[in-house]
Protein backbone atom coordinates (compact mmCIF):
# COMPACT_ATOMS: atom_id res chain seq x y z
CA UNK A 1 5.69 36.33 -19.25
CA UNK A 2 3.09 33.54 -18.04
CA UNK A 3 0.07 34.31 -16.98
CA UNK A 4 0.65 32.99 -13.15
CA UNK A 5 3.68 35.12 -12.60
CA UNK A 6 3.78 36.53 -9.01
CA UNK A 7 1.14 34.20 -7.96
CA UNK A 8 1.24 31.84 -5.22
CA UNK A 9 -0.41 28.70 -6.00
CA UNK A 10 -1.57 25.91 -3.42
CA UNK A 11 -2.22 22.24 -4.95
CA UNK A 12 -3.36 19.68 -1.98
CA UNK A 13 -2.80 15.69 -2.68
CA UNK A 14 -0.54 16.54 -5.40
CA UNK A 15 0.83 13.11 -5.81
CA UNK A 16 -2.58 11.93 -6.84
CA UNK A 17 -5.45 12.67 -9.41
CA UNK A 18 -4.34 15.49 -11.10
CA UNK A 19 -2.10 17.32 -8.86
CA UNK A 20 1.09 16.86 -10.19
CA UNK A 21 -0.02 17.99 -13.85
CA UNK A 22 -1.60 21.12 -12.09
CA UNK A 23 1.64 21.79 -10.07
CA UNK A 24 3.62 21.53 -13.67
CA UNK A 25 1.00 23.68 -15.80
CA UNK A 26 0.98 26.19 -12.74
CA UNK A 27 4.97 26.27 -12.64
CA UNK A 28 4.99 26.51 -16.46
CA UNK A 29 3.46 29.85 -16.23
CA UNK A 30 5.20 31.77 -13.83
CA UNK A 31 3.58 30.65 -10.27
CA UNK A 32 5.68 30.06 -6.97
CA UNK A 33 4.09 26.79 -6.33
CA UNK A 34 3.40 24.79 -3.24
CA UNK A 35 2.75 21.24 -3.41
CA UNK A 36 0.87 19.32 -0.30
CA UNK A 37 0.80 16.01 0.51
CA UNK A 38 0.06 13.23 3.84
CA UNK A 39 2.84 11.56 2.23
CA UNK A 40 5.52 13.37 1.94
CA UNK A 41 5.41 13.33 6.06
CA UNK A 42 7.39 9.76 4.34
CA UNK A 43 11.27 11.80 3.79
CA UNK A 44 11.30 9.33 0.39
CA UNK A 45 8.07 9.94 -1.15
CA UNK A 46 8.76 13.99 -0.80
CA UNK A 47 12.29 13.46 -1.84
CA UNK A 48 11.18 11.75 -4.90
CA UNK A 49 8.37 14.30 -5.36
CA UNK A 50 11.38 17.04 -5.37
CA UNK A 51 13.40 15.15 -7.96
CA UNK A 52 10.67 15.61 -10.45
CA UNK A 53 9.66 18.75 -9.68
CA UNK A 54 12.71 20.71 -8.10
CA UNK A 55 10.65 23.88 -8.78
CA UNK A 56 7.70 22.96 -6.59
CA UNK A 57 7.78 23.61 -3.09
CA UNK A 58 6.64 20.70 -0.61
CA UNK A 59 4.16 20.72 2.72
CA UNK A 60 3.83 17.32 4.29
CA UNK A 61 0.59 19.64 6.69
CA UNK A 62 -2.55 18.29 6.74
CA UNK A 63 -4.52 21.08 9.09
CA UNK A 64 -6.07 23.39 7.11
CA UNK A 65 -5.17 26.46 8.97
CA UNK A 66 -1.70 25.35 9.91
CA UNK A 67 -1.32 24.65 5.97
CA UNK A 68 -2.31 28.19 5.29
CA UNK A 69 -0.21 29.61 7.68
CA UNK A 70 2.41 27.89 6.28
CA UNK A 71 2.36 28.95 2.39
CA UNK A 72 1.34 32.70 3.82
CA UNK A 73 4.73 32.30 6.38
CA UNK A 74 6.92 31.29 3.79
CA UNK A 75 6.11 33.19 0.38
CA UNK A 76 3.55 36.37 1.72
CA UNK A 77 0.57 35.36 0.47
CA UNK A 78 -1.55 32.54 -1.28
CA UNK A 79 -3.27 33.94 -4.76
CA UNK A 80 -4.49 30.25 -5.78
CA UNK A 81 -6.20 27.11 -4.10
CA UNK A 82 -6.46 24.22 -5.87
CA UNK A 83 -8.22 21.57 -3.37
CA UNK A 84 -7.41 18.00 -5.33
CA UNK A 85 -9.49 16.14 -3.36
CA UNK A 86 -10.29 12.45 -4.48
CA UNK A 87 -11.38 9.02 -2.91
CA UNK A 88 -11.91 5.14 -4.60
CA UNK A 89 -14.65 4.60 -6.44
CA UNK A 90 -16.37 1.68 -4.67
CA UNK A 91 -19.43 0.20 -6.72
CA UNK A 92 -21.97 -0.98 -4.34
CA UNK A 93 -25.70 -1.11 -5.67
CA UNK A 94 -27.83 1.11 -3.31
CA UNK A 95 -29.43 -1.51 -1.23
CA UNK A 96 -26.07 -2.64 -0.55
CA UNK A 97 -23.99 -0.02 0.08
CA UNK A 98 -21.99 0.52 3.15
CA UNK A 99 -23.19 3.90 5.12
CA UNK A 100 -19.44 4.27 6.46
CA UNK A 101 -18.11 4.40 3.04
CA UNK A 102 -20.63 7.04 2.07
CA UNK A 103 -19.38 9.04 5.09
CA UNK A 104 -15.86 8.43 4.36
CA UNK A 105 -16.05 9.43 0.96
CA UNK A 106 -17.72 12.83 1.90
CA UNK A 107 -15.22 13.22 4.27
CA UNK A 108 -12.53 13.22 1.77
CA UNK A 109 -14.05 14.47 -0.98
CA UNK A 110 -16.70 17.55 0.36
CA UNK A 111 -15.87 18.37 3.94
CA UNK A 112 -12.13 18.02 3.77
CA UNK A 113 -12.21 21.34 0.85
CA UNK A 114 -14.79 22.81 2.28
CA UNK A 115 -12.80 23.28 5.30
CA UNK A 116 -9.61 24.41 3.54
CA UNK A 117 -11.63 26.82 1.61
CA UNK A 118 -12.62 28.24 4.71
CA UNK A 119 -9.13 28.40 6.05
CA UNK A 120 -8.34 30.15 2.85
CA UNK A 121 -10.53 32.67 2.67
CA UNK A 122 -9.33 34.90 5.49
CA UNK A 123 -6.00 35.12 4.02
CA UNK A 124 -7.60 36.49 0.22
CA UNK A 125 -9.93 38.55 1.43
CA UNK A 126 -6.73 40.62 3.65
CA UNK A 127 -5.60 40.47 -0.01
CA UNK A 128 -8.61 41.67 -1.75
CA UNK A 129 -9.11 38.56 -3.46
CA UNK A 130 -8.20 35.21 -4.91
CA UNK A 131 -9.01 31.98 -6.94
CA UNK A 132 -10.06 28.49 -5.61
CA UNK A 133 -10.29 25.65 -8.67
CA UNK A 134 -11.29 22.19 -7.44
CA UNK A 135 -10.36 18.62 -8.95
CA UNK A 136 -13.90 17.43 -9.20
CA UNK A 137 -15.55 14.96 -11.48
CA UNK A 138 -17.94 15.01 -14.88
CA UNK A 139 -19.95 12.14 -13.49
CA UNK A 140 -22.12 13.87 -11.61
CA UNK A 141 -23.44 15.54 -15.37
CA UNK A 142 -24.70 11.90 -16.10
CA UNK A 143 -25.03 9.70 -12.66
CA UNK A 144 -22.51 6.52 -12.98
CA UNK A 145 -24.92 3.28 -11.80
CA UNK A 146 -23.51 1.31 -9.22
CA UNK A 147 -21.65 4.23 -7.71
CA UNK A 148 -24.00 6.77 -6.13
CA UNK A 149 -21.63 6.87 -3.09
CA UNK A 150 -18.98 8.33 -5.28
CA UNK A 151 -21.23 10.53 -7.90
CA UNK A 152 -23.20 11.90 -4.67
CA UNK A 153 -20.19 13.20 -3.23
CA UNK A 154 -18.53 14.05 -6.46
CA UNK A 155 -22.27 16.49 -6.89
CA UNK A 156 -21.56 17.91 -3.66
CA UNK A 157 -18.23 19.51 -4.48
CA UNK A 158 -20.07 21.14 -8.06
CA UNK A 159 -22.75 22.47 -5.48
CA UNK A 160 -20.54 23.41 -3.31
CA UNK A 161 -18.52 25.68 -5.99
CA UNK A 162 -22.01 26.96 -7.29
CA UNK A 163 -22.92 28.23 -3.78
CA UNK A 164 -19.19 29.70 -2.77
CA UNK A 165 -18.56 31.38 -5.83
CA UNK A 166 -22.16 33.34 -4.89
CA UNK A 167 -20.77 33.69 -1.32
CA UNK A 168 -17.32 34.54 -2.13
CA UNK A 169 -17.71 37.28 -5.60
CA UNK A 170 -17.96 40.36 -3.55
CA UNK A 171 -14.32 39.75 -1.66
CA UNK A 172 -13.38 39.42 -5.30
CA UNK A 173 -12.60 35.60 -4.68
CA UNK A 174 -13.79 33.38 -7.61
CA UNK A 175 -14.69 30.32 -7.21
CA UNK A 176 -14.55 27.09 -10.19
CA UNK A 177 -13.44 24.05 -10.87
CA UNK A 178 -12.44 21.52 -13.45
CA UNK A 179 -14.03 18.29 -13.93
CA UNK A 180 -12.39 15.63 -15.62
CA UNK A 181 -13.08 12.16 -16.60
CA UNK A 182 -11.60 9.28 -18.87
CA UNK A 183 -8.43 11.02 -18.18
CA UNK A 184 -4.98 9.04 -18.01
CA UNK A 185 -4.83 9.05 -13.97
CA UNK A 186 -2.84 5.79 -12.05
CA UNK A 187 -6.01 6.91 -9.32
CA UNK A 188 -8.14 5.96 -11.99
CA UNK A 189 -6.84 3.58 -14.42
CA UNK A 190 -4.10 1.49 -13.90
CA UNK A 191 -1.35 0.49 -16.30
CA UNK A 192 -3.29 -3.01 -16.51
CA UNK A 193 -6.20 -1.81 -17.00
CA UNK A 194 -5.37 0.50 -19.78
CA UNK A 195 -2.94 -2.13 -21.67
CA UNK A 196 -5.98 -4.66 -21.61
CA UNK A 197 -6.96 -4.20 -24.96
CA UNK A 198 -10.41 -5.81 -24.36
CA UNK A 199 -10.94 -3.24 -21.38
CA UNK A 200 -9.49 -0.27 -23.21
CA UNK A 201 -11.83 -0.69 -25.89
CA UNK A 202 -15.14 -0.88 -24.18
CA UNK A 203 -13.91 2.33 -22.28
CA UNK A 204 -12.83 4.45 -25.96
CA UNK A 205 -16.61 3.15 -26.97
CA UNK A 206 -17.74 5.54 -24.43
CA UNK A 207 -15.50 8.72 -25.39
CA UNK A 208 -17.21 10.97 -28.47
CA UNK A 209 -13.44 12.10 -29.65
CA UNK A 210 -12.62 8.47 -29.41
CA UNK A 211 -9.47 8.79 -26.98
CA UNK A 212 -8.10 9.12 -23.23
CA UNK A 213 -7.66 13.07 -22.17
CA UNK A 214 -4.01 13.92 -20.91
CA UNK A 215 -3.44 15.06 -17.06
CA UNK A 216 -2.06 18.03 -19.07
CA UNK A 217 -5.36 19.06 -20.76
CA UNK A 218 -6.93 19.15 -17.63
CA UNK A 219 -4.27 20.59 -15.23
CA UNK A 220 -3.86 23.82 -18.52
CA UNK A 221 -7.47 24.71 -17.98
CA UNK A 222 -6.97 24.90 -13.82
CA UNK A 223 -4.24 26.60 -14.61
CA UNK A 224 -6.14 29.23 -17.11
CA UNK A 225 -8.72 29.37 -14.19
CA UNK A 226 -6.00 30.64 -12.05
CA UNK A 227 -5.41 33.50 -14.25
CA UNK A 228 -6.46 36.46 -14.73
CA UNK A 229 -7.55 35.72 -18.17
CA UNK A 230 -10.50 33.95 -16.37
CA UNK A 231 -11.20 37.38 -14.44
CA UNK A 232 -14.75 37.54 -14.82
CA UNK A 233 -15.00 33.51 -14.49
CA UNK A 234 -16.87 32.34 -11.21
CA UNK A 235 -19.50 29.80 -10.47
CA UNK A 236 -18.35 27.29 -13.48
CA UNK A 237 -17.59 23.33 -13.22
CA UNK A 238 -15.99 22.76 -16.62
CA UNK A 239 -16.21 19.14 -17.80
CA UNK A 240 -12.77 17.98 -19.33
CA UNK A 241 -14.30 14.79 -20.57
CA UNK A 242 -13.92 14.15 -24.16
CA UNK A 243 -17.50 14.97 -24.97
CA UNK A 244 -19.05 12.75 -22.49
CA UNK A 245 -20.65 15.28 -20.52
């Protein structure tokens, strides 16, 4: 038996950061699992999502209530959130830096979960609980220079779960997240980037175990998070980072 089985499992933007690992790892251990993506509104980018994960189930929504509706509509319930919420990294030094990208990146990356969450909620606390694990980032742990539009927003989500899980604990919804970095992503680190062995080297120099993390190692701890076996889990933002933070 996994430990997911007879959970319902929500991963946004799967076809980015990690969500595809997470909708695998999720699938692997028992979970009906529901897959959304802007881009699978494209009939050929869901198709192709389907192919390669025939298991998964596919949402092309991007309302947060009408997405909710949706999951609860078509399986009864929704035991699992994962909000996989990402945006580029654009280095800009701070007296430089363009305002609207700021905005933009909080956008994507802080209000667009928030406001999911919130659509969420209503739907596990009718069930007497739940589990919401965000795709954030390890950089806020250290501050990246050159990108304090990106680590900014990537410190708001890790607030934000600190705060929710406090909020959230007594409808016995638990609130974490995973945050990865130096992890094989194409949102990340292109194939040129990472065949470059000049480039690759500089960033292994900057990993303590000396290698790139797998999608897999960070989707199986989202997925343990999930779980029951993380029952008395709640407030945490676990770094997946190869000892970088």
């Amino acid at each position: 038996m996994g430990s997911l089985d007879g959970k319902v499992v929500l991963v946004t933007k799967a076809t980015e950061f990690v969500g595809a690992a997470v909708c695998k790892s999720c699938r692997a251990e028992g979970a009906t699992v529901v897959a959304q993506d802007p881009g699978f509104a494209d009939p050929a980018r869901r198709a192709a999502f389907a192919q390669a994960y025939p298991e998964v189930a596919t949402l092309a929504e991007d309302d947060p209530a009408a997405l909710v509706a949706g999951v609860v509509a078509e399986h009864g319930r929704l035991d699992g959130l994962v909000p996989n919420d990402g945006f580029p990294a654009i280095r800009a030094k701070v007296e430089e830096a363009d305002p609207a990208d700021m905005r933009a990146g909080l956008e994507a990356m802080v209000v667009a979960p928030f406001r999911l969450i919130g659509a969420a909620v209503p739907q596990m606390k009718r069930q007497g609980g739940g589990r919401v694990v965000l795709a954030t980032s390890a950089v806020p742990y250290r501050g990246l220079p050159n990108y304090g539009m990106y680590v900014t927003a990537r410190g708001a989500q890790n607030a934000m779960v600190l705060t929710l899980s406090r909020e959230l604990a007594r409808s016995g919804i638990a609130v974490n997240a995973v945050a990865p970095n130096f992890v094989e992503n194409p949102s990340y680190f292109s194939e040129a980037l990472l065949s470059d062995e000049a480039a690759r080297a500089k960033i292994l120099s900057q990993i303590p175990l000396g290698r790139i993390g797998k999608p897999e190692e960070v989707s199986d701890v989202v997925a343990f998070l999930l779980s029951e076996k993380a029952g008395f889990m709640t407030g945490h933002v676990a770094p997946v980072a190869g000892g970088w933070a």
